[in-house]
PDB file of N, CA and C in Angstrom:
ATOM      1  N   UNK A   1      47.497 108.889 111.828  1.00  0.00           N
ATOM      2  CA  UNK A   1      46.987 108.008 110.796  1.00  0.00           C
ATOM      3  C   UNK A   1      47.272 108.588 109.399  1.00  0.00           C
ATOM      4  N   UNK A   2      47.117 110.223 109.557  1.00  0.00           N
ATOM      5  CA  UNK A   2      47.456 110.725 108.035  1.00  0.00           C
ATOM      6  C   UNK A   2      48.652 110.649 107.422  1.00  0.00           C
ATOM      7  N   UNK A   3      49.180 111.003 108.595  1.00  0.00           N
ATOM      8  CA  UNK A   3      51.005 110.637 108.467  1.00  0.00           C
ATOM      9  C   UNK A   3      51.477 109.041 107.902  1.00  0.00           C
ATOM     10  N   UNK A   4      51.209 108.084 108.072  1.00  0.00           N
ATOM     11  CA  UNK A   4      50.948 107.272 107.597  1.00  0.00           C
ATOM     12  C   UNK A   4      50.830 106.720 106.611  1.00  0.00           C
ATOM     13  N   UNK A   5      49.810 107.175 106.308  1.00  0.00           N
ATOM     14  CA  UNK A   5      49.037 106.726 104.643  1.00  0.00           C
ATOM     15  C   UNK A   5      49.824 107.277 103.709  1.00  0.00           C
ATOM     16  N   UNK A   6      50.483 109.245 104.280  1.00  0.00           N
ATOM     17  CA  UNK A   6      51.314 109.929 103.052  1.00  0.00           C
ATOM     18  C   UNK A   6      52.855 108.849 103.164  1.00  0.00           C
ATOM     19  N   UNK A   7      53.332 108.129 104.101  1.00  0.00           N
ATOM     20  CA  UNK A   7      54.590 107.422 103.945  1.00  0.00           C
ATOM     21  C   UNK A   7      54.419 106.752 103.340  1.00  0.00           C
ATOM     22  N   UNK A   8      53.199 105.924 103.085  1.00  0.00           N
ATOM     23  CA  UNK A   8      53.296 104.856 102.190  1.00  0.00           C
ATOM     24  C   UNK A   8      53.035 105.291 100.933  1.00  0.00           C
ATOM     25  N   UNK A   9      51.936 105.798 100.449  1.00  0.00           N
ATOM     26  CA  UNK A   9      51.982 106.264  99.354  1.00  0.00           C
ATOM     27  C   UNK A   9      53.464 107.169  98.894  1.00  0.00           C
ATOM     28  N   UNK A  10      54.181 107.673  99.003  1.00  0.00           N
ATOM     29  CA  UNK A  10      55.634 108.344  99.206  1.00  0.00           C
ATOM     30  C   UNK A  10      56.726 106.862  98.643  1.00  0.00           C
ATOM     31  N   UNK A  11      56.158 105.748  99.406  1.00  0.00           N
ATOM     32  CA  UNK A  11      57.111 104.915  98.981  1.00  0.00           C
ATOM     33  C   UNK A  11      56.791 104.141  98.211  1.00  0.00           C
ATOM     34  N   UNK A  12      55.489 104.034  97.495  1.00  0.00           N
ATOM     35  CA  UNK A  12      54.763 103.435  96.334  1.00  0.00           C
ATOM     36  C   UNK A  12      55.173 103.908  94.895  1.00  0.00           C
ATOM     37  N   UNK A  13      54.961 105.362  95.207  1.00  0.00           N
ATOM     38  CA  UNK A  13      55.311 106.276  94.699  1.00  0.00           C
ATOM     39  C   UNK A  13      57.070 106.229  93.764  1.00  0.00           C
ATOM     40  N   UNK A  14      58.027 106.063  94.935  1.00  0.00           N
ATOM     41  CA  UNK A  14      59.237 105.872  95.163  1.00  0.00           C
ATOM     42  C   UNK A  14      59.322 104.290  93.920  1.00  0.00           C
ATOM     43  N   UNK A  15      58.800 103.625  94.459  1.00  0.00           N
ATOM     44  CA  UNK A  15      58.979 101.737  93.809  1.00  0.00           C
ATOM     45  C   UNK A  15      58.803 102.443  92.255  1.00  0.00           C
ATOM     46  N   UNK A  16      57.518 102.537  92.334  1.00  0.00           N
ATOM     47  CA  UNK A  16      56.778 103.093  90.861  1.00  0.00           C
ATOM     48  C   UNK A  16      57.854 103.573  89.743  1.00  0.00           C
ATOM     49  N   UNK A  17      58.503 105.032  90.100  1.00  0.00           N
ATOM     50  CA  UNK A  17      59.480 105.450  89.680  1.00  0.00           C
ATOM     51  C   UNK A  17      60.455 104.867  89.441  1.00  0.00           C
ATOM     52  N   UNK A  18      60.965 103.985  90.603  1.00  0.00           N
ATOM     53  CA  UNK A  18      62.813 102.859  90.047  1.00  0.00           C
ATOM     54  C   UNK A  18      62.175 102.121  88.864  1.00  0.00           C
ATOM     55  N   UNK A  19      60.993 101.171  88.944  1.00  0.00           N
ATOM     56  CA  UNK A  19      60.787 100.784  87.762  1.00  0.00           C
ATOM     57  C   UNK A  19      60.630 101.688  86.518  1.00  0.00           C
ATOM     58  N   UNK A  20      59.458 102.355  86.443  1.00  0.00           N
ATOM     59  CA  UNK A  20      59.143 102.928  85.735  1.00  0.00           C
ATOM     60  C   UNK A  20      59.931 104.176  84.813  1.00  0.00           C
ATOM     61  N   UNK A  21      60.456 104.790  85.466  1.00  0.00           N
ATOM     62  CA  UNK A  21      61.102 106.264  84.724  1.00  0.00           C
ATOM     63  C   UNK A  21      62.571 105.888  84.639  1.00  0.00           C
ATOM     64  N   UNK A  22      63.257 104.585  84.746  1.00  0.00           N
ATOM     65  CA  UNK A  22      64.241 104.205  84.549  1.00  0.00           C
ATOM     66  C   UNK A  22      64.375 103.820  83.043  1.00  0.00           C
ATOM     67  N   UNK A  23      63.259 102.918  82.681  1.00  0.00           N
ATOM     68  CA  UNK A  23      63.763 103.090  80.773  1.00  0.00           C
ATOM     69  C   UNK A  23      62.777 103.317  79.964  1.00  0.00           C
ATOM     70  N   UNK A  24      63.132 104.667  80.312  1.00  0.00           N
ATOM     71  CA  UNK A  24      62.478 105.644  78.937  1.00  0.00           C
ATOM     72  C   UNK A  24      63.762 105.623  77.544  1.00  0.00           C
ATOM     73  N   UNK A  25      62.648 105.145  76.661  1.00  0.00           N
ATOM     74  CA  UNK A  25      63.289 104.858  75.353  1.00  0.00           C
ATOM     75  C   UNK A  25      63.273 106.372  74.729  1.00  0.00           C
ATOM     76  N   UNK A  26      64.481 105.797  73.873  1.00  0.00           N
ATOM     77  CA  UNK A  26      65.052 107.317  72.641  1.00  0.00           C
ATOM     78  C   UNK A  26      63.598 107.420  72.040  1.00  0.00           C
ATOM     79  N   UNK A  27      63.602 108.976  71.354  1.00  0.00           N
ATOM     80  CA  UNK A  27      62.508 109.261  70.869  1.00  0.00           C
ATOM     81  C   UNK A  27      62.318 108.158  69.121  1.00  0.00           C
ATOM     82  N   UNK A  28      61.416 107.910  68.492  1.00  0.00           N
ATOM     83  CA  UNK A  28      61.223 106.976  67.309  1.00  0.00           C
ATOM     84  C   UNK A  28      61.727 108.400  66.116  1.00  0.00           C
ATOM     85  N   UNK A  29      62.347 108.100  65.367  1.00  0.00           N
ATOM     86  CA  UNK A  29      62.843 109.030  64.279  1.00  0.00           C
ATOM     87  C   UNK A  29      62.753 108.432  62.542  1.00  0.00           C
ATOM     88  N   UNK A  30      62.303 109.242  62.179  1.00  0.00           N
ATOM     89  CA  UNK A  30      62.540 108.797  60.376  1.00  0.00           C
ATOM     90  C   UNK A  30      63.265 108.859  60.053  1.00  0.00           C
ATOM     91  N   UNK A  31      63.996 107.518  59.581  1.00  0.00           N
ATOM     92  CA  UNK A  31      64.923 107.634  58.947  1.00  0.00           C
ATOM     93  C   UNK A  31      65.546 107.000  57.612  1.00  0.00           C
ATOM     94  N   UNK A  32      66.636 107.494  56.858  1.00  0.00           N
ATOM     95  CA  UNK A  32      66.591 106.813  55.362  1.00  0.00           C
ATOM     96  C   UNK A  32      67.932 105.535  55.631  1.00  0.00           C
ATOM     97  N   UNK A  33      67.739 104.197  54.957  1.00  0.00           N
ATOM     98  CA  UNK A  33      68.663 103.745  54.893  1.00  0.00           C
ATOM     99  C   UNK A  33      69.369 103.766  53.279  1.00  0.00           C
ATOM    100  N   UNK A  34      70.598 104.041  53.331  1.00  0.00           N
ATOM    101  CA  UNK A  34      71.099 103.820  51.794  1.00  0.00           C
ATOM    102  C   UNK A  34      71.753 102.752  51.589  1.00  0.00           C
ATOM    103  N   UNK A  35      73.100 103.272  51.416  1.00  0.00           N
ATOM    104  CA  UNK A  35      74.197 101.850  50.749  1.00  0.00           C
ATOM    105  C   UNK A  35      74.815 101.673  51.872  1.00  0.00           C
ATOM    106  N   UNK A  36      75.488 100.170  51.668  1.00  0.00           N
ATOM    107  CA  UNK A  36      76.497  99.758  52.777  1.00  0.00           C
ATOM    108  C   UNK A  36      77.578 100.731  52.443  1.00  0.00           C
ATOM    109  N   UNK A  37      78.468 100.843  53.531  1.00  0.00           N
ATOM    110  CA  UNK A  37      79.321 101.447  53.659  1.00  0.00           C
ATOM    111  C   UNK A  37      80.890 100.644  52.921  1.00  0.00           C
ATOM    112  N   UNK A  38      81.624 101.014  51.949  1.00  0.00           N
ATOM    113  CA  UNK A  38      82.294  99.770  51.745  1.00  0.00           C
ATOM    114  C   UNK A  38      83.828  99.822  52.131  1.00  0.00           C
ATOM    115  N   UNK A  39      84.264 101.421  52.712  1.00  0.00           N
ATOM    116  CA  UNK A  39      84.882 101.140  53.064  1.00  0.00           C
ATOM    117  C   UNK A  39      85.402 100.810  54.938  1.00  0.00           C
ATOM    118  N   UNK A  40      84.257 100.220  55.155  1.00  0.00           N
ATOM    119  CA  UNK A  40      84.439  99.767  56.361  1.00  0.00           C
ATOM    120  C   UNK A  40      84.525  98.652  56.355  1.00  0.00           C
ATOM    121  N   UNK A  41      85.966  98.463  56.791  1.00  0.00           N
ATOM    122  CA  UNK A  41      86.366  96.777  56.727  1.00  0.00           C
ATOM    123  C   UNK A  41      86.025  95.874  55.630  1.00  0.00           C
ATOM    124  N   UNK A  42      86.117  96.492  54.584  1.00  0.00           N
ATOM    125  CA  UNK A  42      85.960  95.652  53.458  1.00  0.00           C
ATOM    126  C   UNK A  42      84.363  94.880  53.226  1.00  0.00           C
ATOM    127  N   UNK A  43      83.745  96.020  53.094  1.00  0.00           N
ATOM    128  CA  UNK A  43      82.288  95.499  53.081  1.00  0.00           C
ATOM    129  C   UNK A  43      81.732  94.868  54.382  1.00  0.00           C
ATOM    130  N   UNK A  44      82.259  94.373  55.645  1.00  0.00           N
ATOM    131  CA  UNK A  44      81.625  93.442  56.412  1.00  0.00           C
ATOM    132  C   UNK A  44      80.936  94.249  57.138  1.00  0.00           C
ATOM    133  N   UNK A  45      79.897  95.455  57.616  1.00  0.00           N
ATOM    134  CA  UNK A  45      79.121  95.773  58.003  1.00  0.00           C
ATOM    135  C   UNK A  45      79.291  97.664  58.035  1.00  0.00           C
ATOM    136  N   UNK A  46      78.270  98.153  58.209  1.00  0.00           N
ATOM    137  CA  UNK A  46      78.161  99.367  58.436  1.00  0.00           C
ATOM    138  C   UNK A  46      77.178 100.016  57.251  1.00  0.00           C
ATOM    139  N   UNK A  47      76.496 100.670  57.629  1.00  0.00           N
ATOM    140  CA  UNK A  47      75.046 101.361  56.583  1.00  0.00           C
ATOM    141  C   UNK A  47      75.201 102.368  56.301  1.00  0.00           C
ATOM    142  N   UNK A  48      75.009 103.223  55.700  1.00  0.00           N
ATOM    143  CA  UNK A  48      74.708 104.876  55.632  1.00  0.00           C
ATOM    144  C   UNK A  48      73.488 104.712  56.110  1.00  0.00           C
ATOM    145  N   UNK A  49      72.811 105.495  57.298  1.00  0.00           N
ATOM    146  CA  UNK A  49      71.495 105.528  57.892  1.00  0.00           C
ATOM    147  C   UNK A  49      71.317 107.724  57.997  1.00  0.00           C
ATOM    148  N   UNK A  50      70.370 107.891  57.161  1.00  0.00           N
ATOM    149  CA  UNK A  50      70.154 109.357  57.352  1.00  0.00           C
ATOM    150  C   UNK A  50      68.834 109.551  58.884  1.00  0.00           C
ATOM    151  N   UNK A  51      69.399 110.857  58.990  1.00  0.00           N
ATOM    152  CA  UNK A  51      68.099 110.659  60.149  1.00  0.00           C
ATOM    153  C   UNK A  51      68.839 112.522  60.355  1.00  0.00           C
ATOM    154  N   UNK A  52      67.616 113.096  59.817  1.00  0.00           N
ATOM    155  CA  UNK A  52      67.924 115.154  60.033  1.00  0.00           C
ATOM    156  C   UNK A  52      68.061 114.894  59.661  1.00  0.00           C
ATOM    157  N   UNK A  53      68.551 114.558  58.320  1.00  0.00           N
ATOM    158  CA  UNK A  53      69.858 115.327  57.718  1.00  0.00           C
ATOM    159  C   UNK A  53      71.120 115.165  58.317  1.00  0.00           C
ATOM    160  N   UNK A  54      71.475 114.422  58.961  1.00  0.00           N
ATOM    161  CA  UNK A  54      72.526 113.720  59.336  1.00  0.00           C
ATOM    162  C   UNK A  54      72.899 112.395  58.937  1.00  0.00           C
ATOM    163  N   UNK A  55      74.255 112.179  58.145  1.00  0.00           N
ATOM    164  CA  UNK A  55      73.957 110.700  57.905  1.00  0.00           C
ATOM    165  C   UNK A  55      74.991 110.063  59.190  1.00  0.00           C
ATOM    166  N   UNK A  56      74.585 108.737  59.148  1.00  0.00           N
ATOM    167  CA  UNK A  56      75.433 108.088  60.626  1.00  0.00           C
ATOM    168  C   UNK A  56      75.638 106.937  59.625  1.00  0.00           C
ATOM    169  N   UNK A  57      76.363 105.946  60.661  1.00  0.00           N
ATOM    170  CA  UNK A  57      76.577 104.605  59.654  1.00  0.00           C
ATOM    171  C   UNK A  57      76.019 103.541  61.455  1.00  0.00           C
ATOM    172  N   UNK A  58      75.380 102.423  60.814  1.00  0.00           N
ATOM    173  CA  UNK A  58      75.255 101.338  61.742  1.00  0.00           C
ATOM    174  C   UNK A  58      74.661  99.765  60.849  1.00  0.00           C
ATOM    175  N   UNK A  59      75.104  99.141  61.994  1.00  0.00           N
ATOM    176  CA  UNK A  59      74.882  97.518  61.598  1.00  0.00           C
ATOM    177  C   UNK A  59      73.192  97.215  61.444  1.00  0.00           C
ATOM    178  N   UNK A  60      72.734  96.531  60.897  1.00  0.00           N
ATOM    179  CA  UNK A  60      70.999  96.447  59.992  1.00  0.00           C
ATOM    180  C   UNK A  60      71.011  95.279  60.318  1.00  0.00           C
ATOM    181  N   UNK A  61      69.697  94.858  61.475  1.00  0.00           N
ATOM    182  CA  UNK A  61      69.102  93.350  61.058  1.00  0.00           C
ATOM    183  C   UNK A  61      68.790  93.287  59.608  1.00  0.00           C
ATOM    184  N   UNK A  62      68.828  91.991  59.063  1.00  0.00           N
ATOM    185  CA  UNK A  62      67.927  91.589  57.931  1.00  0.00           C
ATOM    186  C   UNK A  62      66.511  91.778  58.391  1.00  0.00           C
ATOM    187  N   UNK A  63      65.815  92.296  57.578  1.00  0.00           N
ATOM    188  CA  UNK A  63      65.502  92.211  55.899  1.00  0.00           C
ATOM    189  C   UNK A  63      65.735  93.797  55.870  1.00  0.00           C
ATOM    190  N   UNK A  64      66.435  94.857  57.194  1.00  0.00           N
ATOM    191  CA  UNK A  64      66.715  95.925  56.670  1.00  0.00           C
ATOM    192  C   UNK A  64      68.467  96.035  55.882  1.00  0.00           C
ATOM    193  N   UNK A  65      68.825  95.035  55.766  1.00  0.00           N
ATOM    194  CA  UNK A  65      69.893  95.651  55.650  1.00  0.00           C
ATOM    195  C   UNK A  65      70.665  95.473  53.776  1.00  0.00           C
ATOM    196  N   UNK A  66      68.975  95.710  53.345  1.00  0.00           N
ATOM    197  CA  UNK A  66      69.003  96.004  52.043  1.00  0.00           C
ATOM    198  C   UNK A  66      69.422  97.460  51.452  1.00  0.00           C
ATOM    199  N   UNK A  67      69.292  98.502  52.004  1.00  0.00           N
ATOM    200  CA  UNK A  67      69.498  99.719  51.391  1.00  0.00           C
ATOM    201  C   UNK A  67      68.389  99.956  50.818  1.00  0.00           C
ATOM    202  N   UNK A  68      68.415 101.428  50.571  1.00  0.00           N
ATOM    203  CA  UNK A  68      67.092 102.597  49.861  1.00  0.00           C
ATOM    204  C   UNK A  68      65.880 101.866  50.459  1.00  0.00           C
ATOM    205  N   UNK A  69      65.682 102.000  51.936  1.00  0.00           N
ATOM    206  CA  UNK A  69      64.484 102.045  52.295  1.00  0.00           C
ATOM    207  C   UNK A  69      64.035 102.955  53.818  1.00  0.00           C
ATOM    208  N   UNK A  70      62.696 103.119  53.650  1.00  0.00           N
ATOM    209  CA  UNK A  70      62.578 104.812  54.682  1.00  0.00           C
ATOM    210  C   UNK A  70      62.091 103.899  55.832  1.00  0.00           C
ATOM    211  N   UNK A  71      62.200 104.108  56.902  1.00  0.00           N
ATOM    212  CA  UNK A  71      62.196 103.308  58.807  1.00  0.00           C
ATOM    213  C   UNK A  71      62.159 104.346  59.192  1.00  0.00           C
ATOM    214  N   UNK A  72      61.316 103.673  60.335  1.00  0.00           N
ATOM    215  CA  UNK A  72      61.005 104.501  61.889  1.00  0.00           C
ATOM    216  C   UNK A  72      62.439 103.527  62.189  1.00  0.00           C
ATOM    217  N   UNK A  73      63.350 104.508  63.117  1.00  0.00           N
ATOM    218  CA  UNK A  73      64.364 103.636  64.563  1.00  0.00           C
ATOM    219  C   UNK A  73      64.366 104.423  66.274  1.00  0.00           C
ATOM    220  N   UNK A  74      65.063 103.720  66.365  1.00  0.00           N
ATOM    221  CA  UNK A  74      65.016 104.273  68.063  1.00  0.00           C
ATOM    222  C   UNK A  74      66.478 103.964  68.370  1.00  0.00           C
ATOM    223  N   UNK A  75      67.287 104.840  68.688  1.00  0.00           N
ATOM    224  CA  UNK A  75      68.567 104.856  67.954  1.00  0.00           C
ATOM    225  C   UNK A  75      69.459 105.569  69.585  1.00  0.00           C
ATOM    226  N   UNK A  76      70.596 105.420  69.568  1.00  0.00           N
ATOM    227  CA  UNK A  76      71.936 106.012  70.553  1.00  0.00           C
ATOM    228  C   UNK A  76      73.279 106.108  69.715  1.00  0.00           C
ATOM    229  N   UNK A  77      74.219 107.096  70.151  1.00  0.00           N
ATOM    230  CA  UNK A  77      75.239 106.871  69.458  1.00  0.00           C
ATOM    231  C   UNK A  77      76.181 106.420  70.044  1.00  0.00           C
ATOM    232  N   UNK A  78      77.413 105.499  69.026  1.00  0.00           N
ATOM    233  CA  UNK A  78      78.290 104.641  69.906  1.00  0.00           C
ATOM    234  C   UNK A  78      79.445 105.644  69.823  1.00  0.00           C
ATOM    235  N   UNK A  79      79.769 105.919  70.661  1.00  0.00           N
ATOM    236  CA  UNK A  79      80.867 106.469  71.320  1.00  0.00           C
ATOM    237  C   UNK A  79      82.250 105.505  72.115  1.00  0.00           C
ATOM    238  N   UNK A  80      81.802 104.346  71.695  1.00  0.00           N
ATOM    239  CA  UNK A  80      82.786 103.316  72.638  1.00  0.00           C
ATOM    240  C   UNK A  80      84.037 103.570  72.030  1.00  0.00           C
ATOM    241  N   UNK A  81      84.647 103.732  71.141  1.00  0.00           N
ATOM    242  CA  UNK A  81      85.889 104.025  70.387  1.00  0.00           C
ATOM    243  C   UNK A  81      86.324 104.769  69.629  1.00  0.00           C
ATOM    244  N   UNK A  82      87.161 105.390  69.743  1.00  0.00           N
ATOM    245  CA  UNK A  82      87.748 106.892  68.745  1.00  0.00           C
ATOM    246  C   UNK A  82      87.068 106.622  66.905  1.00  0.00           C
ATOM    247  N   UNK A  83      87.532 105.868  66.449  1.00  0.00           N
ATOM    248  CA  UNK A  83      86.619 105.497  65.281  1.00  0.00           C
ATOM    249  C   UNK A  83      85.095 105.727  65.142  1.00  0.00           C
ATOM    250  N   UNK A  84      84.244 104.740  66.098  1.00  0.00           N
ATOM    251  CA  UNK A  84      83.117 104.964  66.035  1.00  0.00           C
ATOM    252  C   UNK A  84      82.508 106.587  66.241  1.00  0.00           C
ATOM    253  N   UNK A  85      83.267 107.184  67.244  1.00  0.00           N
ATOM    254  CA  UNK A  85      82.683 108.290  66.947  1.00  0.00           C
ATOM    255  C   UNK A  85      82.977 109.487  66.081  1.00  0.00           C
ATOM    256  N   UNK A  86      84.218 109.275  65.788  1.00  0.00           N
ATOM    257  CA  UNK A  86      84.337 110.024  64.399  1.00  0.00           C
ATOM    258  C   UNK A  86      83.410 109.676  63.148  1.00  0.00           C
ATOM    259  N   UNK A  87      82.965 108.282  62.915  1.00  0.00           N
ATOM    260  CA  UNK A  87      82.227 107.900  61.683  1.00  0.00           C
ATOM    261  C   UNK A  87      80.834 108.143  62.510  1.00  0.00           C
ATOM    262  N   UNK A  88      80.340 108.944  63.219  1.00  0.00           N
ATOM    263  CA  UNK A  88      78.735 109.427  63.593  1.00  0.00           C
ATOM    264  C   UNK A  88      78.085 107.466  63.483  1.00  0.00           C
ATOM    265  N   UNK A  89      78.753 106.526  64.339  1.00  0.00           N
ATOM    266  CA  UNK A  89      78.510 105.314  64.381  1.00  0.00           C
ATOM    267  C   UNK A  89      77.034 105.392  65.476  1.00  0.00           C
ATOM    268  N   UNK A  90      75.998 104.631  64.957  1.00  0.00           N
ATOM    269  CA  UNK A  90      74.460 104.284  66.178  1.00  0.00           C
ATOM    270  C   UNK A  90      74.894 102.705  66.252  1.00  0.00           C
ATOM    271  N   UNK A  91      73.736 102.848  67.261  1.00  0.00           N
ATOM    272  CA  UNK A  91      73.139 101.741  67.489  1.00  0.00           C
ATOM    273  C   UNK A  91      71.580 101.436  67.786  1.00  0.00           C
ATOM    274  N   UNK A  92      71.418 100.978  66.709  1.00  0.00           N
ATOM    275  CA  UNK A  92      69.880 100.797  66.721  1.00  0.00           C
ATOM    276  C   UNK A  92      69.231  99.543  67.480  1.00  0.00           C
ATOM    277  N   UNK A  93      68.198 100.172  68.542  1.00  0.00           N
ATOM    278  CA  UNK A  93      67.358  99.874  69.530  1.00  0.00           C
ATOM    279  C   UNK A  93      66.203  98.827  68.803  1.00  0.00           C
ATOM    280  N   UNK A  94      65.419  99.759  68.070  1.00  0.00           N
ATOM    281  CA  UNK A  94      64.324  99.135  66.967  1.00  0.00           C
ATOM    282  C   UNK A  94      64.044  99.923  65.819  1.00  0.00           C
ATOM    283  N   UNK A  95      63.792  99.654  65.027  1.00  0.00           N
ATOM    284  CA  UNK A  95      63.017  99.606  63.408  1.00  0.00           C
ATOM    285  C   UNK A  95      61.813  98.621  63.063  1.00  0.00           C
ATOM    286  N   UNK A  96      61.260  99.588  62.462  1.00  0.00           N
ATOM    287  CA  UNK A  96      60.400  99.259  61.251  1.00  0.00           C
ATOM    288  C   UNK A  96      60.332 100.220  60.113  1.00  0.00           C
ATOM    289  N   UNK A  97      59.317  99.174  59.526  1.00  0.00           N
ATOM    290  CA  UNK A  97      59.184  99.792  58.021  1.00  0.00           C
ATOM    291  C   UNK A  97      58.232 101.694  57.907  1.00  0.00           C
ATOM    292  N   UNK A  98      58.804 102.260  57.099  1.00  0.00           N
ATOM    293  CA  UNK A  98      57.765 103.531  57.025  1.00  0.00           C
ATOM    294  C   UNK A  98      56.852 103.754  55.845  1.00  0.00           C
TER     295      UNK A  98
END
């Protein structure tokens, strides 16, 4: 009977985990937004986003994608193309205001 109860709990356990510990989000970071970037493609997107002391560049929903303002994000870096990762290119998850 004890044997039992530990299989199931074992596979509750098991479920719990595929859902659960599968999306753990990036840690939330402060970060500064500045100016668009202009020479990327002729103004059509890209930010200076500081975060450390690192600056990166990425694409801004509106109403962030005003410049000189301080955000929490939750952030990854894009690595999809030789470009992007030379320009320290993210992609931002979420923001808000700080």
């Amino acid at each position: 009977m004890k044997n039992h109860a530990l299989k199931k709990l074992a596979y509750l356990l098991l479920i719990y985990c595929s859902f659960g510990c599968g999306s753990v989000q990036p840690e939330e970071k402060a970060a500064y937004i500045g100016r668009a970037d202009p020479l990327f493609c002729g103004w059509c997107g890209g930010w200076y986003v500081t975060v450390d002391s690192t600056m990166y560049r990425a694409n801004l929903p509106v109403p962030y994608n005003a410049g000189n303002q301080n955000v929490w994000i939750r952030f990854e870096k894009d690595e999809s193309d030789g470009a992007k990762k030379q320009g320290n290119w993210i992609n931002i998850s979420s923001i808000r205001p700080r």
